[in-house]
N, C-alpha and C. Protein backbone atom coordinates (compact mmCIF):
# COMPACT_ATOMS: atom_id res chain seq x y z
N UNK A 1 112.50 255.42 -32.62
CA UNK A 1 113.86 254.90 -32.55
C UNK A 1 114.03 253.76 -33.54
N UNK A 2 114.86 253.78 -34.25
CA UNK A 2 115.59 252.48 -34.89
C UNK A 2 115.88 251.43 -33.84
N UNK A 3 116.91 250.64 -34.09
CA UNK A 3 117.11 249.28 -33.92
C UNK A 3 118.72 249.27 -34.90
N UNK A 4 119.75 249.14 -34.57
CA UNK A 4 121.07 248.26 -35.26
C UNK A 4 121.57 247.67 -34.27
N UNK A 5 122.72 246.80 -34.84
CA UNK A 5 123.38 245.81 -34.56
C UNK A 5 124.66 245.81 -34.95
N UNK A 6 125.53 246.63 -34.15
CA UNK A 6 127.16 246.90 -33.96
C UNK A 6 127.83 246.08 -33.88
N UNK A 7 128.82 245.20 -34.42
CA UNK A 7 130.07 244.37 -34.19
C UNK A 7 131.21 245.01 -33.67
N UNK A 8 131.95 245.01 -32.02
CA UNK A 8 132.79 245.71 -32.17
C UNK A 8 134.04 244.56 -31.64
N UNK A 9 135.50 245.16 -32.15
CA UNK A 9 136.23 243.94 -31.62
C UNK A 9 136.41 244.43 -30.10
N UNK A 10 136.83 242.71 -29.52
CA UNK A 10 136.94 243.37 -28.21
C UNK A 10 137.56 244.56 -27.86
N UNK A 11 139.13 244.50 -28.90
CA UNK A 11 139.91 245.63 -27.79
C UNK A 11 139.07 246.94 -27.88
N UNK A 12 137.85 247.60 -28.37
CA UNK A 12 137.17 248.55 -29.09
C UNK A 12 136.15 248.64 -28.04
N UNK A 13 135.34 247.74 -27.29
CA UNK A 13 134.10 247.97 -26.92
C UNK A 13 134.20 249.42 -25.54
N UNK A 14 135.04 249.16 -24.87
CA UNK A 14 135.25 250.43 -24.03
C UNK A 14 135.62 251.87 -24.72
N UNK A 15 135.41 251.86 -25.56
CA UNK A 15 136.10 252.93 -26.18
C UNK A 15 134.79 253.80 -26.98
N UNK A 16 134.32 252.23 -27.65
CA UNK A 16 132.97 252.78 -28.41
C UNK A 16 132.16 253.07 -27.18
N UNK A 17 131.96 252.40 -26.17
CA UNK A 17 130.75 252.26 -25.48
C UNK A 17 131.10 253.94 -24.80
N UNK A 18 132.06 254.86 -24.57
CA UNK A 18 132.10 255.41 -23.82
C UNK A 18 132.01 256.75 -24.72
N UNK A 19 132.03 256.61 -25.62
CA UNK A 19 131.83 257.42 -27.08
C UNK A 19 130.44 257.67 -27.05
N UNK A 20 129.42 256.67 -27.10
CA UNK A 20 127.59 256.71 -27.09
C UNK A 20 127.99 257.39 -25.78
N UNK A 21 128.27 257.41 -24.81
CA UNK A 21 128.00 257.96 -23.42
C UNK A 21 127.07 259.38 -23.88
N UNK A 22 127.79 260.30 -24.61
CA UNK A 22 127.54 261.40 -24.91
C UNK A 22 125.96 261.45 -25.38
N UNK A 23 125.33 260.42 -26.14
CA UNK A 23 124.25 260.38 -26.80
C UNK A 23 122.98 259.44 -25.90
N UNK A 24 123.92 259.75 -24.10
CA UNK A 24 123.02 258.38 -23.40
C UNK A 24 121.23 259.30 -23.53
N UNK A 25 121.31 260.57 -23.75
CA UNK A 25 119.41 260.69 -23.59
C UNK A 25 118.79 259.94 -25.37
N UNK A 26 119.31 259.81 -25.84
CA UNK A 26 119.19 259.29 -27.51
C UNK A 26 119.23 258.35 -27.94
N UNK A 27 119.80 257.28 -26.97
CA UNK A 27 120.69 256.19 -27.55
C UNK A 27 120.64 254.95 -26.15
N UNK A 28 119.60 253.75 -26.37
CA UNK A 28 119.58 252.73 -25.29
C UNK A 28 120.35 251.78 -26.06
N UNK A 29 121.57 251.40 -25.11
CA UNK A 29 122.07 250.16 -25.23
C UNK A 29 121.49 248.74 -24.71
N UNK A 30 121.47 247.59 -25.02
CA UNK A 30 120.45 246.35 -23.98
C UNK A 30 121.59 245.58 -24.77
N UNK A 31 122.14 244.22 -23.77
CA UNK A 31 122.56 243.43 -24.33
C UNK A 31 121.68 242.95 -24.98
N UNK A 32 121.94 241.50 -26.14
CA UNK A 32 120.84 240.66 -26.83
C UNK A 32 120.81 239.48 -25.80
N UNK A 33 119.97 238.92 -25.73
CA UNK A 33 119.74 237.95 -24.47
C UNK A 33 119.97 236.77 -24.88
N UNK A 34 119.74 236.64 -26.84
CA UNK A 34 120.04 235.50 -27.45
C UNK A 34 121.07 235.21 -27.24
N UNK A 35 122.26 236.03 -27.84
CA UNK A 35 123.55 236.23 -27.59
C UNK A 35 124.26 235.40 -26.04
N UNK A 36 123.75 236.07 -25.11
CA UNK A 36 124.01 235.86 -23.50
C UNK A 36 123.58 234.29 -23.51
N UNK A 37 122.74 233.91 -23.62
CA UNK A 37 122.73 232.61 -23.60
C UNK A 37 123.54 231.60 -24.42
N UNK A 38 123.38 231.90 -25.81
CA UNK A 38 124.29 230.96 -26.75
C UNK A 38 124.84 232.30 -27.43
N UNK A 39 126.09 231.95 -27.82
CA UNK A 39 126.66 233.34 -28.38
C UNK A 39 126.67 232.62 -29.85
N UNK A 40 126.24 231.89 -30.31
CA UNK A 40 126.18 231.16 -31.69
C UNK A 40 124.49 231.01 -31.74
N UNK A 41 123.94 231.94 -31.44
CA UNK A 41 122.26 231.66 -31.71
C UNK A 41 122.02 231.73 -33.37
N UNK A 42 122.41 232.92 -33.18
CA UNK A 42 122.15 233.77 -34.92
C UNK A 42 122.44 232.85 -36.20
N UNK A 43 123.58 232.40 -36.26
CA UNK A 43 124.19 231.56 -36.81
C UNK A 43 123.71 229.70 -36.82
N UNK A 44 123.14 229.16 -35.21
CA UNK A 44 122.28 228.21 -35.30
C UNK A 44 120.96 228.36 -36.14
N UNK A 45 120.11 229.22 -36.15
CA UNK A 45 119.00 229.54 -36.44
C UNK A 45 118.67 230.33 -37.96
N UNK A 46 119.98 230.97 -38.88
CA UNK A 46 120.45 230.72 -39.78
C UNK A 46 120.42 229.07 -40.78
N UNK A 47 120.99 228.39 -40.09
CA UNK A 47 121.36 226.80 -40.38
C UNK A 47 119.85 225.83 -40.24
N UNK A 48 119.22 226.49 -39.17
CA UNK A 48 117.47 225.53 -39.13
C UNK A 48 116.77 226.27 -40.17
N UNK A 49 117.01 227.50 -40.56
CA UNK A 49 115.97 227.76 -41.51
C UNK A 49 116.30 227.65 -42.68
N UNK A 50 117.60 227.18 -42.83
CA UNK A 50 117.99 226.53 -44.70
C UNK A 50 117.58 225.37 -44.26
N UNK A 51 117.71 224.45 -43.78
CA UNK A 51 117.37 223.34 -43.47
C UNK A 51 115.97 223.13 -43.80
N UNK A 52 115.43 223.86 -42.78
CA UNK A 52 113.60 223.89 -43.40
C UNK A 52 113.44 224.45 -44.37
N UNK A 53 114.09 225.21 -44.79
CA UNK A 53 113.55 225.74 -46.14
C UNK A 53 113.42 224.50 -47.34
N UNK A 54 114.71 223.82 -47.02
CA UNK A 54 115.05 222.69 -48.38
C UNK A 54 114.19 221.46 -47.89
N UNK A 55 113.33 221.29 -46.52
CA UNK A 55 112.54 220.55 -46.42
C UNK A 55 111.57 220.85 -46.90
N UNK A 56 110.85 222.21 -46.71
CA UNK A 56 109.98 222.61 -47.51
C UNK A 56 109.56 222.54 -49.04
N UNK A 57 111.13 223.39 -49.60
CA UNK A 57 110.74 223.10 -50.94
C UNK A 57 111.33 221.35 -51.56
N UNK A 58 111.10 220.55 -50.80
CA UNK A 58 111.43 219.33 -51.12
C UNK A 58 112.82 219.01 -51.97
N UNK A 59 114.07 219.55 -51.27
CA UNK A 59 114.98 219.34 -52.08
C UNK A 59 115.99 218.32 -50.96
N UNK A 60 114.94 218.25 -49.73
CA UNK A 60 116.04 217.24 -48.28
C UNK A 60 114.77 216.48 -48.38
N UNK A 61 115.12 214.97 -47.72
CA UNK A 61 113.86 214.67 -47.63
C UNK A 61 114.27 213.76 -45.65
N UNK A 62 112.81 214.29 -44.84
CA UNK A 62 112.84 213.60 -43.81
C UNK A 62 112.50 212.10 -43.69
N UNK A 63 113.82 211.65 -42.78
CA UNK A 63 113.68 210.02 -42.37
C UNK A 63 112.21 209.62 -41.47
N UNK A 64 111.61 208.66 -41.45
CA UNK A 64 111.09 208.78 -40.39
C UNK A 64 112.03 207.55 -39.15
N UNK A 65 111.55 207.56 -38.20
CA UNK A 65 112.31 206.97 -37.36
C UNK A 65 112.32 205.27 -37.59
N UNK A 66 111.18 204.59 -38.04
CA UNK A 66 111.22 203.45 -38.39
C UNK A 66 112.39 203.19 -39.62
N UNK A 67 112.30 203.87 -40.68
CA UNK A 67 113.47 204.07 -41.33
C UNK A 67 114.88 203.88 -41.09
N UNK A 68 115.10 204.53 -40.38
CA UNK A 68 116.70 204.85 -39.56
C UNK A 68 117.16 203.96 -39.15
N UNK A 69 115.78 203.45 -38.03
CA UNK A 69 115.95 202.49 -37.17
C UNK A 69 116.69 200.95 -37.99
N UNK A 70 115.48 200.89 -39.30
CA UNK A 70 116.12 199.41 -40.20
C UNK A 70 117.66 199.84 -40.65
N UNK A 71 117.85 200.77 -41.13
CA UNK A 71 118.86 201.34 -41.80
C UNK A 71 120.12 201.14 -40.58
N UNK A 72 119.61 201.83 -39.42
CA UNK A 72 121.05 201.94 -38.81
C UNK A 72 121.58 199.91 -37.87
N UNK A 73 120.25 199.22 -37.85
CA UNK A 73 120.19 197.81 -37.48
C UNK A 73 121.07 197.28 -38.50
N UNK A 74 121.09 197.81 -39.69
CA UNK A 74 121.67 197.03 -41.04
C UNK A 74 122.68 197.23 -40.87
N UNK A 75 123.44 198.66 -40.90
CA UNK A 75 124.87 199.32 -40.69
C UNK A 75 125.15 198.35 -39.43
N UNK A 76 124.81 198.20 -38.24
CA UNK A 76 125.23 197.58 -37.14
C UNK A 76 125.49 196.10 -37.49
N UNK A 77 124.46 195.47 -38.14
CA UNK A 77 124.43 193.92 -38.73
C UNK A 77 126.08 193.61 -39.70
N UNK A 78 126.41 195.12 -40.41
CA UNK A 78 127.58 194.50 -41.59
C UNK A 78 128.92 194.85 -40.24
N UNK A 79 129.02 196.22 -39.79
CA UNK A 79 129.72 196.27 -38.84
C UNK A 79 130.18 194.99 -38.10
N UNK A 80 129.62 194.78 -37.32
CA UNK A 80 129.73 192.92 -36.71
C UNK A 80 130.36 191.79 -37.36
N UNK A 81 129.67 192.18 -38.78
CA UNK A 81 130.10 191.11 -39.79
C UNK A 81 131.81 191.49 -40.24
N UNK A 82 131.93 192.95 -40.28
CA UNK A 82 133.31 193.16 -40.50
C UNK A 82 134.10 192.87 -39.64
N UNK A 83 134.07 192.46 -38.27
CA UNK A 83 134.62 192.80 -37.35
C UNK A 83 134.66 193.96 -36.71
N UNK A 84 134.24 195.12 -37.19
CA UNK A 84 134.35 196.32 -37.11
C UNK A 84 133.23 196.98 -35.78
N UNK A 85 132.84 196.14 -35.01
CA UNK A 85 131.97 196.58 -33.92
C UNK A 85 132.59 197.27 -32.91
N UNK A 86 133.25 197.82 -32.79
CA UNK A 86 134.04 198.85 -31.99
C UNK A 86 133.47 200.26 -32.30
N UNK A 87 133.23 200.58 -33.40
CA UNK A 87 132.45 201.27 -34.13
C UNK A 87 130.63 201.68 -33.10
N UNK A 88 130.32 200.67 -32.44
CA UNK A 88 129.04 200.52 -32.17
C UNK A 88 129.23 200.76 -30.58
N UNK A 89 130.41 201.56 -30.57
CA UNK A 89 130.20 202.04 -28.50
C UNK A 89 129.15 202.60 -28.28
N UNK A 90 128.62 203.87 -29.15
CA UNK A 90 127.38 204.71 -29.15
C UNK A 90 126.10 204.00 -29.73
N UNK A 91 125.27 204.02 -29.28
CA UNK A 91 123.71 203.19 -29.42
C UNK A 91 122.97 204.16 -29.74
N UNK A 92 122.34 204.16 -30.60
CA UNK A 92 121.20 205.15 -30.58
C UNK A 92 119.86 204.77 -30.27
């Protein structure tokens, strides 16, 4: 057996699905489980592996947390200074 991956629009899925009926000794349907859980899996996991990829080939480069940490203390330090601490509801 193969393996595909059908897009159908909704108003379509009763229609297709009852169409395979004919081919049920030939033909297993299974939902994807990824799907059922997050219906944006494919598309998340798409997005982590460009991500790692450009970490990999060194074209992103990772913070480490001490980093951030001075960096985002600094942003908070001018904030204050602007007046602009309203800005600083969220803490990280």
């Amino acid at each position: 057996m193969q393996t595909i991956t059908l897009q159908v629009k909704d108003d379509l899925v009763a229609e297709v699905m009852n169409a395979l009926k004919k081919f049920k000794d030939n033909v297993k349907i299974t939902k994807d489980k990824n799907l059922e859980l997050d219906p944006y899996f494919y598309e998340r996991r798409e997005k982590l592996h460009k991500i790692m990829d450009k970490i990999d080939n060194d074209k992103s480069k990772l913070t480490n947390f001490d980093e951030f940490k001075i960096k985002m203390d600094k942003l908070e330090k001018e904030l204050e200074e602007n007046n602009l601490g309203f800005f600083l509801q969220t803490r990280f």
